[in-house]
PDB file of N, CA and C in Angstrom:
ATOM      1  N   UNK A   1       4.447   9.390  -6.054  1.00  0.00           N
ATOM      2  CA  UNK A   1       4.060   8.117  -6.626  1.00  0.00           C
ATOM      3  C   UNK A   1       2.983   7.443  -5.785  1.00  0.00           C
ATOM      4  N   UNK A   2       2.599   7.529  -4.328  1.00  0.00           N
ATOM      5  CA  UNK A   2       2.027   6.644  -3.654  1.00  0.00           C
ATOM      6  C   UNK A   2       0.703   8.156  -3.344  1.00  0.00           C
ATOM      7  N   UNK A   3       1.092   9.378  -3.554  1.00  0.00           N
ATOM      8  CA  UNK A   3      -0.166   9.842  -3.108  1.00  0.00           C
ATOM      9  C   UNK A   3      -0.768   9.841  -1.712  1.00  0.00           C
ATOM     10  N   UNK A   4       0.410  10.065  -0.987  1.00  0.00           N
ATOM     11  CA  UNK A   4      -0.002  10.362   0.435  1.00  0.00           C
ATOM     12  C   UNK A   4       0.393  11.421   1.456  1.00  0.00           C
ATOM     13  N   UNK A   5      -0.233  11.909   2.179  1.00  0.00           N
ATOM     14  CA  UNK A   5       0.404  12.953   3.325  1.00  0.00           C
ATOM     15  C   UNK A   5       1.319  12.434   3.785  1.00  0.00           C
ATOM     16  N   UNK A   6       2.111  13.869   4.384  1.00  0.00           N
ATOM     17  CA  UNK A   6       3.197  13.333   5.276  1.00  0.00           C
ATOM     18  C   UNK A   6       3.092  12.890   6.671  1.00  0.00           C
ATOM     19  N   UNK A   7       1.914  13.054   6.865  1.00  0.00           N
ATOM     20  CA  UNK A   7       1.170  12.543   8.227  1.00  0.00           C
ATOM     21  C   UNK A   7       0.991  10.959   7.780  1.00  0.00           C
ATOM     22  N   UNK A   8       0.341  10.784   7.380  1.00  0.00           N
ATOM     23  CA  UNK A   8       0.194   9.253   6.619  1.00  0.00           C
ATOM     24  C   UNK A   8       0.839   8.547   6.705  1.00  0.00           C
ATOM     25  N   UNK A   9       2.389   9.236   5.367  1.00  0.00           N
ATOM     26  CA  UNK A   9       3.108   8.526   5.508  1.00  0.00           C
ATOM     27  C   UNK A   9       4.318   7.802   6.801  1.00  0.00           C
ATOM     28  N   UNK A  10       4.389   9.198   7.836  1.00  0.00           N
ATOM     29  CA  UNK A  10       4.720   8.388   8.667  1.00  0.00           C
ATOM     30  C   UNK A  10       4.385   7.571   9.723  1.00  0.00           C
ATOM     31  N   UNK A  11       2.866   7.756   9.501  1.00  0.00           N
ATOM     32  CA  UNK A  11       2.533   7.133  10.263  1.00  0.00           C
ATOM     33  C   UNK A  11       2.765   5.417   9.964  1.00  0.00           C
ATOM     34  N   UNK A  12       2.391   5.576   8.378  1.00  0.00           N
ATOM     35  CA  UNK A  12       2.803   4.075   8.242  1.00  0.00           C
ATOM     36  C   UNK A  12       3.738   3.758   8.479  1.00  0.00           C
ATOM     37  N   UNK A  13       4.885   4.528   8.342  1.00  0.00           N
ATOM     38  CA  UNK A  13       6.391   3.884   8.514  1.00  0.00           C
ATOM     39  C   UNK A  13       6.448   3.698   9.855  1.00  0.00           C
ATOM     40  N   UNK A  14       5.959   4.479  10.669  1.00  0.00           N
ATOM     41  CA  UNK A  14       6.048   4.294  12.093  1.00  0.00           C
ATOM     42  C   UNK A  14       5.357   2.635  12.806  1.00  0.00           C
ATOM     43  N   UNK A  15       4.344   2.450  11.613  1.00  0.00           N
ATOM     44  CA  UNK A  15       3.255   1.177  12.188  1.00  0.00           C
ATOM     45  C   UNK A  15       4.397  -0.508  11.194  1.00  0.00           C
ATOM     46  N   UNK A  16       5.477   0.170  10.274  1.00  0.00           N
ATOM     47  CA  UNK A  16       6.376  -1.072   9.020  1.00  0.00           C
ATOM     48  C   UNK A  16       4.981  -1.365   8.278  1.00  0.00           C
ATOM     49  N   UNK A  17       4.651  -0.358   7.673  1.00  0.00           N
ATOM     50  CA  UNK A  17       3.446  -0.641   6.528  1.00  0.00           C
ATOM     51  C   UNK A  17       3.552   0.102   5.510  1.00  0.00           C
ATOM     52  N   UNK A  18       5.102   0.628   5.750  1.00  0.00           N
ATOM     53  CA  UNK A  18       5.394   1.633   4.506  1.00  0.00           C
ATOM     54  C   UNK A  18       6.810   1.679   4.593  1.00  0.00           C
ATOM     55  N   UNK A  19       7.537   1.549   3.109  1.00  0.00           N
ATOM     56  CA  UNK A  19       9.551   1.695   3.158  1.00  0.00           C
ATOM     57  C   UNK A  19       9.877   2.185   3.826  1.00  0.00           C
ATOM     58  N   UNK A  20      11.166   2.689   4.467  1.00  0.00           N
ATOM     59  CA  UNK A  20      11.612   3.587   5.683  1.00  0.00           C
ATOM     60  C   UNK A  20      12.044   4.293   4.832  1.00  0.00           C
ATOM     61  N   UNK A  21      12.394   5.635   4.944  1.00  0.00           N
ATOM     62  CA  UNK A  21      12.774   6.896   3.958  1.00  0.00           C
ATOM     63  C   UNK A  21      14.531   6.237   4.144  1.00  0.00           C
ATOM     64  N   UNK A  22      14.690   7.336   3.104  1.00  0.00           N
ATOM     65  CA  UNK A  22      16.251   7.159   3.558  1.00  0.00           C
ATOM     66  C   UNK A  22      16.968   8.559   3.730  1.00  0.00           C
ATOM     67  N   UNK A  23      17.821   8.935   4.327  1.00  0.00           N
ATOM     68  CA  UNK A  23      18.267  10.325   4.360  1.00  0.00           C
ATOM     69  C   UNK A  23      19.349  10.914   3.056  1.00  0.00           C
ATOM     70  N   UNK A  24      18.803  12.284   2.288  1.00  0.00           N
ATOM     71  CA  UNK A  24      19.515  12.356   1.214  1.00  0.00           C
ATOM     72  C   UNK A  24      20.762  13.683   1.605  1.00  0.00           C
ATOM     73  N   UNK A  25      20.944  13.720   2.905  1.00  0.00           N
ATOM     74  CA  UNK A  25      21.763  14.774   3.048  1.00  0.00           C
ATOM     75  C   UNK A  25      20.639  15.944   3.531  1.00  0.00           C
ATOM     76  N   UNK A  26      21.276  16.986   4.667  1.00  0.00           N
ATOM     77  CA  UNK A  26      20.324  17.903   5.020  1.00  0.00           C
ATOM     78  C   UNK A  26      19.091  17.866   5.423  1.00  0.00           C
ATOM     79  N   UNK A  27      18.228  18.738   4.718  1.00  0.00           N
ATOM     80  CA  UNK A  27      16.774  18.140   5.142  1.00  0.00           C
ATOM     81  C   UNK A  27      15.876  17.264   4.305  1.00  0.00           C
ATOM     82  N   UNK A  28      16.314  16.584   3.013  1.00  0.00           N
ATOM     83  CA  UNK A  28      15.898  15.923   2.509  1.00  0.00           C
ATOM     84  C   UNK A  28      15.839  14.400   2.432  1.00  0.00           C
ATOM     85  N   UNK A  29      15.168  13.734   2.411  1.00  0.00           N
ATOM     86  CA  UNK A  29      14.803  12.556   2.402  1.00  0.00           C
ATOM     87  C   UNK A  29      14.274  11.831   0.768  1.00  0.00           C
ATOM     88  N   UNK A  30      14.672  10.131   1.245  1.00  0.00           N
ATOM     89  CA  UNK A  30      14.063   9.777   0.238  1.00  0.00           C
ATOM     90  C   UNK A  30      13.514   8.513  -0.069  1.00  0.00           C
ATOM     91  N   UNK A  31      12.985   7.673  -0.784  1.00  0.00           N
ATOM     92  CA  UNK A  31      12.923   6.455  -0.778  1.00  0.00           C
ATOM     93  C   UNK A  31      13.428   5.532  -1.941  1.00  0.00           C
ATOM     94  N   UNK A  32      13.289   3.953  -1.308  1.00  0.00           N
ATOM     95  CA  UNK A  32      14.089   3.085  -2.430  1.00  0.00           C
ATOM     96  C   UNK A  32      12.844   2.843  -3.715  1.00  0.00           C
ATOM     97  N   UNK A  33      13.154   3.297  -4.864  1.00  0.00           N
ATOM     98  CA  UNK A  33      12.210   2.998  -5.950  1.00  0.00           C
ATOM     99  C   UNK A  33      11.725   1.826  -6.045  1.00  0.00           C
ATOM    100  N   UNK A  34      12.439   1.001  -5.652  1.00  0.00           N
ATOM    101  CA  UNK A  34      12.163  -0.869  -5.515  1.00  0.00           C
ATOM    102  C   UNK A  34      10.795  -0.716  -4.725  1.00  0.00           C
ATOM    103  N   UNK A  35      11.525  -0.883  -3.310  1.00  0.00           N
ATOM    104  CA  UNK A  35      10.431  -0.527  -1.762  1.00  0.00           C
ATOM    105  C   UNK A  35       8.985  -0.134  -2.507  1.00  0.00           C
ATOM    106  N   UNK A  36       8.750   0.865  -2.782  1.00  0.00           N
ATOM    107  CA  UNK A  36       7.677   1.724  -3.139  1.00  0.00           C
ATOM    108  C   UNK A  36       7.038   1.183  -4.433  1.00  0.00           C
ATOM    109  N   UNK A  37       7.779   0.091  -5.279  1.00  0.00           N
ATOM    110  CA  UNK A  37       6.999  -0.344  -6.731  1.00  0.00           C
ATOM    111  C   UNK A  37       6.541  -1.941  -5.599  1.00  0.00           C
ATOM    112  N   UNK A  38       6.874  -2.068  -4.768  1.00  0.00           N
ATOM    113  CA  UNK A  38       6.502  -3.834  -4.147  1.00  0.00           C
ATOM    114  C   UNK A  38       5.682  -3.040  -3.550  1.00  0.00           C
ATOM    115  N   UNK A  39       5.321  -2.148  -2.337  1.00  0.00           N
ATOM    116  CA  UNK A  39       4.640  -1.430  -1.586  1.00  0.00           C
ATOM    117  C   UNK A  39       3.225  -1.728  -2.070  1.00  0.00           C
ATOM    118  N   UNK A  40       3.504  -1.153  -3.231  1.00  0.00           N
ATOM    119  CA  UNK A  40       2.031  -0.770  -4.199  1.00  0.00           C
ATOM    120  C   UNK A  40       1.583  -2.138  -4.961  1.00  0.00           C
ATOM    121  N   UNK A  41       2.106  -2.467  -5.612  1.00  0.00           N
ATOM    122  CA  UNK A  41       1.830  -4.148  -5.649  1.00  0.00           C
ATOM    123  C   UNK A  41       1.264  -4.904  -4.822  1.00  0.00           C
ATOM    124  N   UNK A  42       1.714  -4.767  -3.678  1.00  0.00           N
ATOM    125  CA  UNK A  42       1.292  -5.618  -2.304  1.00  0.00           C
ATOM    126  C   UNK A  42       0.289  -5.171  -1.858  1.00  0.00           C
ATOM    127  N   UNK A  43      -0.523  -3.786  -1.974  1.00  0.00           N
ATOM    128  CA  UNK A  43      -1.724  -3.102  -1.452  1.00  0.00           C
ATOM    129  C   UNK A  43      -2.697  -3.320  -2.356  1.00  0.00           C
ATOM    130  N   UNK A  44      -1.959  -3.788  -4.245  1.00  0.00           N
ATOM    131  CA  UNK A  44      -3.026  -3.856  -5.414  1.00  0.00           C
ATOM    132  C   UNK A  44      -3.524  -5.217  -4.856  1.00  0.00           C
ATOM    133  N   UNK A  45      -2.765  -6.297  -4.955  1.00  0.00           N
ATOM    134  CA  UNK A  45      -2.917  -8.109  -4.504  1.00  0.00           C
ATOM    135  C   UNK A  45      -4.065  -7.968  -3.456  1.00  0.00           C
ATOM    136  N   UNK A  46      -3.563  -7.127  -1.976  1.00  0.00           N
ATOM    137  CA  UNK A  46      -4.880  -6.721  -1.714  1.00  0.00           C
ATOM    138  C   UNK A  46      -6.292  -6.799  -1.932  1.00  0.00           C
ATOM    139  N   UNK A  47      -5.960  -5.544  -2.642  1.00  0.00           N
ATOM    140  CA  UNK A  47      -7.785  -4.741  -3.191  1.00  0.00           C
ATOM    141  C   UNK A  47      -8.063  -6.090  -4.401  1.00  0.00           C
ATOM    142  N   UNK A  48      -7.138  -7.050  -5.441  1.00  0.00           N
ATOM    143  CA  UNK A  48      -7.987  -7.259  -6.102  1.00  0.00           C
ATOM    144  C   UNK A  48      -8.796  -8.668  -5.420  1.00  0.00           C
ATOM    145  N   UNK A  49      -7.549  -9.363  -4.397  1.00  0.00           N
ATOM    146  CA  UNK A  49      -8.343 -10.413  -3.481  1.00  0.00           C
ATOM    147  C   UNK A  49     -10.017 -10.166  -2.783  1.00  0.00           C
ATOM    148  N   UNK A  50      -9.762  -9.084  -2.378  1.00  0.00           N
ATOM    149  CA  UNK A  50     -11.305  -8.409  -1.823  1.00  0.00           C
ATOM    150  C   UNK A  50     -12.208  -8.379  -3.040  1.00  0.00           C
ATOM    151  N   UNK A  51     -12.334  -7.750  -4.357  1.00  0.00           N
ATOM    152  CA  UNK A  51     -12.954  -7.969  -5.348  1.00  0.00           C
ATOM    153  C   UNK A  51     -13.153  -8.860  -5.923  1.00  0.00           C
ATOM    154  N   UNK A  52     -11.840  -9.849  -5.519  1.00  0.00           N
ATOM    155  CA  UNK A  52     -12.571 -11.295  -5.541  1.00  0.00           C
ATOM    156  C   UNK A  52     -13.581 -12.163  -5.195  1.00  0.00           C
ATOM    157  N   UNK A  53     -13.355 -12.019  -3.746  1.00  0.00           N
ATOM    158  CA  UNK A  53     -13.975 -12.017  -2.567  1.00  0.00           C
ATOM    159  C   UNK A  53     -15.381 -11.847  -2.500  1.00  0.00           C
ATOM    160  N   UNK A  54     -15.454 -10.668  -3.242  1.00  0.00           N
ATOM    161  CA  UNK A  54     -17.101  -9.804  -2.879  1.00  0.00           C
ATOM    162  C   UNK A  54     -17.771 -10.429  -4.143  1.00  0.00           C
ATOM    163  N   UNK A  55     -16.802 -10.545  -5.341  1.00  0.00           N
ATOM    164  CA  UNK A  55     -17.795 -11.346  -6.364  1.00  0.00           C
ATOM    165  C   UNK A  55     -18.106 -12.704  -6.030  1.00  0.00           C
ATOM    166  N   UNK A  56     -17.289 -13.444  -5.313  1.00  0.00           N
ATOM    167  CA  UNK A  56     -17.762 -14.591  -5.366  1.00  0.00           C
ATOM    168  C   UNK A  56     -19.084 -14.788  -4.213  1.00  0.00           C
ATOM    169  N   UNK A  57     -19.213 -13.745  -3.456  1.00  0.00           N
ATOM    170  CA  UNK A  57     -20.087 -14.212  -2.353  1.00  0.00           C
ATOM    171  C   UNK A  57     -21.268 -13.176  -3.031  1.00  0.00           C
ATOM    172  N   UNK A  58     -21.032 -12.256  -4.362  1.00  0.00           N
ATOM    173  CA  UNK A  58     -21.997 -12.689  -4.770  1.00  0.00           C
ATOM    174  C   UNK A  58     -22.990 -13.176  -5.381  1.00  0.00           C
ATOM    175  N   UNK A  59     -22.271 -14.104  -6.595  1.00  0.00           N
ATOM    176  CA  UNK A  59     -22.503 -15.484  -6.959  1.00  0.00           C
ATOM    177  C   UNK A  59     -22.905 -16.469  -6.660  1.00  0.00           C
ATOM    178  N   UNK A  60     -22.766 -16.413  -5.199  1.00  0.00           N
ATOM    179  CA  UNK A  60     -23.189 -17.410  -3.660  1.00  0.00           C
ATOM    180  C   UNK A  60     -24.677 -17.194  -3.478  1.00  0.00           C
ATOM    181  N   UNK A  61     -24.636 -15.744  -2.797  1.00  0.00           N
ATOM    182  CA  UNK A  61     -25.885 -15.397  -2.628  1.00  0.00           C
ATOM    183  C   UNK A  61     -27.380 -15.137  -4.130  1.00  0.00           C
ATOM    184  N   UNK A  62     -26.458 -15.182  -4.664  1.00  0.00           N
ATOM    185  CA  UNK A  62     -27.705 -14.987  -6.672  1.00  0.00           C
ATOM    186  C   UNK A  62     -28.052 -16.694  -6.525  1.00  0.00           C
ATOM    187  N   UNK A  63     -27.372 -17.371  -6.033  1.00  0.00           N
ATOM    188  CA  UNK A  63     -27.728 -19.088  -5.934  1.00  0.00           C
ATOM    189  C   UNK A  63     -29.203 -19.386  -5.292  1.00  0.00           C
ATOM    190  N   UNK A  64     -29.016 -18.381  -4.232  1.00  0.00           N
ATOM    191  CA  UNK A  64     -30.120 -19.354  -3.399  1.00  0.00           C
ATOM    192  C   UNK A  64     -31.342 -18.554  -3.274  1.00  0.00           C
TER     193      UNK A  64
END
């Protein structure tokens, strides 16, 4: 769902910038479906603030 290595991903989990897995027995792992639908939400709010951002400055700059 998130489209990332497993290098990646722990790295984020290692930095709390990503759900903590959870253990499913043995060698498998897993995560909370919740965690991972806010995760991605919270990275979209993000990117669309920045596209905000970049349009308005440059609207700013077409001014002068």
């Amino acid at each position: 769902m998130a489209g990332l290595s497993r290098t990646t991903l722990w790295r984020l989990e290692s930095k709390g910038e990503f759900p903590r897995r959870v253990s499913l027995g043995g060698n498998s792992v897993g995560w909370k479906l919740s965690e991972i639908k806010q995760w991605i939400d919270e990275r979209l709010e993000k990117i669309y603030c920045v596209y905000i951002l970049v349009y308005i400055f440059k609207l700013e700059t077409q001014k002068t």
